[in-house]
Protein backbone atom coordinates (compact mmCIF):
# COMPACT_ATOMS: atom_id res chain seq x y z
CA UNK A 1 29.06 41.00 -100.98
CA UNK A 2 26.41 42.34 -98.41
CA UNK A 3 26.17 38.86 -96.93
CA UNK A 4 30.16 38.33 -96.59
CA UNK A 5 30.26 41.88 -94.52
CA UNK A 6 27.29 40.58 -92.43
CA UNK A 7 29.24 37.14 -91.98
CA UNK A 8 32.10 39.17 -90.56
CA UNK A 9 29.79 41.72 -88.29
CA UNK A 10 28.41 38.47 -86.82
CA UNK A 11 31.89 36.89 -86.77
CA UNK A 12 33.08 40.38 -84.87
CA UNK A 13 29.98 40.21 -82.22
CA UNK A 14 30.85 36.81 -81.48
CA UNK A 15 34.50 37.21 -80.44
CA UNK A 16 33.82 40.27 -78.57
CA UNK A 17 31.37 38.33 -76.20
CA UNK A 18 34.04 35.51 -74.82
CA UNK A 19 36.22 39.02 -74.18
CA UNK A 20 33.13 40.52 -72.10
CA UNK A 21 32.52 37.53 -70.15
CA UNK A 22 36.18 36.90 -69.25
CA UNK A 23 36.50 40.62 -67.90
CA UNK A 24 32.95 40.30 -66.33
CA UNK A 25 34.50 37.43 -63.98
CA UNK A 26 37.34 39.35 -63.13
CA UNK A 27 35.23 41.94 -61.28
CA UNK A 28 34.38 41.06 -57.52
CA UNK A 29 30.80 41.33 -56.42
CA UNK A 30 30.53 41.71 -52.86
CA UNK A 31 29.31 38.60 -51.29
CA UNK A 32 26.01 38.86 -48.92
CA UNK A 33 26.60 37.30 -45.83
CA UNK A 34 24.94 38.64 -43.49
CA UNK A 35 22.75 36.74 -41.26
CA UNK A 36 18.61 36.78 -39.88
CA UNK A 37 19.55 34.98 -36.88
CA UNK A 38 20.07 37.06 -33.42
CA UNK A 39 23.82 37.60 -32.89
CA UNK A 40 26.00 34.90 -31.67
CA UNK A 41 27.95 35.52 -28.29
CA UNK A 42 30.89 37.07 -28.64
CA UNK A 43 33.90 38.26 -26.32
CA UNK A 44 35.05 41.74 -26.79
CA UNK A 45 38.40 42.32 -25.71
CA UNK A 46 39.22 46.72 -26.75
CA UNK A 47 38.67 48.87 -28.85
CA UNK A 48 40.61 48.40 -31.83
CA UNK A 49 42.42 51.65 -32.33
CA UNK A 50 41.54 53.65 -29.32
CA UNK A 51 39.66 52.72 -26.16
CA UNK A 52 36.55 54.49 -27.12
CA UNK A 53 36.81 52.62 -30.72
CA UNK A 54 33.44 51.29 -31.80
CA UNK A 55 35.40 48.64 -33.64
CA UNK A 56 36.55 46.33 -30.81
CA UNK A 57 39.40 43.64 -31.13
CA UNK A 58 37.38 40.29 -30.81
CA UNK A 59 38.66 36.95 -28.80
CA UNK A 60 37.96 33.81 -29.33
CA UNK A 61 34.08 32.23 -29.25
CA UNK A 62 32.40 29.12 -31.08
CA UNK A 63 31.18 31.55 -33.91
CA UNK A 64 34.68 33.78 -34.10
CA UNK A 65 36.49 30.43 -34.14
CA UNK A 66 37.44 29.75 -37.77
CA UNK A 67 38.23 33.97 -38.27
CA UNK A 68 41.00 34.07 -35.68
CA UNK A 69 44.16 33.78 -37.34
CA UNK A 70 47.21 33.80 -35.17
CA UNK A 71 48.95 36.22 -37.92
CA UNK A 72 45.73 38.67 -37.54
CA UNK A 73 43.54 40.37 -35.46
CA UNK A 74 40.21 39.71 -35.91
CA UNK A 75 37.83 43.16 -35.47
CA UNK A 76 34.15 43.42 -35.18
CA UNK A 77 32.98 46.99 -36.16
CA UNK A 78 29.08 47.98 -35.67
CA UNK A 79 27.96 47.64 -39.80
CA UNK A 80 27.66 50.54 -41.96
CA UNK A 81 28.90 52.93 -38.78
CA UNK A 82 31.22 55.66 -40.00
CA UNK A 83 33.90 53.36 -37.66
CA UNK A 84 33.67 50.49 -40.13
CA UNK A 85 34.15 53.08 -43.33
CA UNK A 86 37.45 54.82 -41.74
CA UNK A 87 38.44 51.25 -40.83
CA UNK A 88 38.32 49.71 -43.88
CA UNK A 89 39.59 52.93 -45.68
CA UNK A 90 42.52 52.63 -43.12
CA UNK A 91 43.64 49.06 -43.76
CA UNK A 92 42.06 48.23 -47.24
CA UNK A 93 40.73 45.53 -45.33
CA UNK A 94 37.69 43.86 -46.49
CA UNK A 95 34.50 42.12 -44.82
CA UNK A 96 35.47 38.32 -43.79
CA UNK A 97 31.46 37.87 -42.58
CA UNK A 98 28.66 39.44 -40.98
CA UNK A 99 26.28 39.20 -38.58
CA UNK A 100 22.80 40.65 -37.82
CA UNK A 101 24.89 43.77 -36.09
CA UNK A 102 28.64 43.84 -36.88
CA UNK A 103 30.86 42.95 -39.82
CA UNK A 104 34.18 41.56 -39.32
CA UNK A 105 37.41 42.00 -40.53
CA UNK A 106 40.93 40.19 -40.00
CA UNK A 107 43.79 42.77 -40.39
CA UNK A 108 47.27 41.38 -40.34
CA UNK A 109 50.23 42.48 -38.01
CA UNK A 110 52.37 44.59 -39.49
């Protein structure tokens, strides 16, 4: 008897772990790419939602080249500035890459 209700607490333990990875690869981790190197050149067109706007709407440059989107801006804020945090909590946008200075985002018409 005291092995068959071991049997089924291993049994149990076992069919919770396949349920605990499955849910563990459903959470995002946020991805780390943020670069050594000194920034690339890039060509600041505005600010993004005001003239004075640290996050500035970014043209087109070798590095920016596969971000643009012609459905999107593409917007470099300053990382971790309080900009970047009212940005994202603005749009719900998310970080499309980074480099030594700025993180950039690509935030659809509307």
């Amino acid at each position: 008897m005291a092995k068959t209700i071991h049997l089924k607490q291993l049994l149990a333990s076992f069919s919770i772990l396949p349920a605990a990875l499955f849910l563990a690869g459903c959470i995002e981790t946020p991805v780390e790419v943020a670069v050594s190197e000194p920034d690339p050149d890039l060509v600041f067109v505005r600010g993004y939602r005001s003239p004075s706007d640290e996050c500035q709407l970014v043209g087109e440059s070798a590095f920016t080249v596969d971000f643009l989107d012609d459905a999107a801006d593409l917007v470099a804020c300053p990382t971790g500035s309080s900009a970047m945090q009212t940005l994202m909590a603005e749009t719900g946008s998310r970080i499309v890459t980074q480099t030594n200075s700025f993180s950039f985002f690509s935030l659809p018409y509307r």
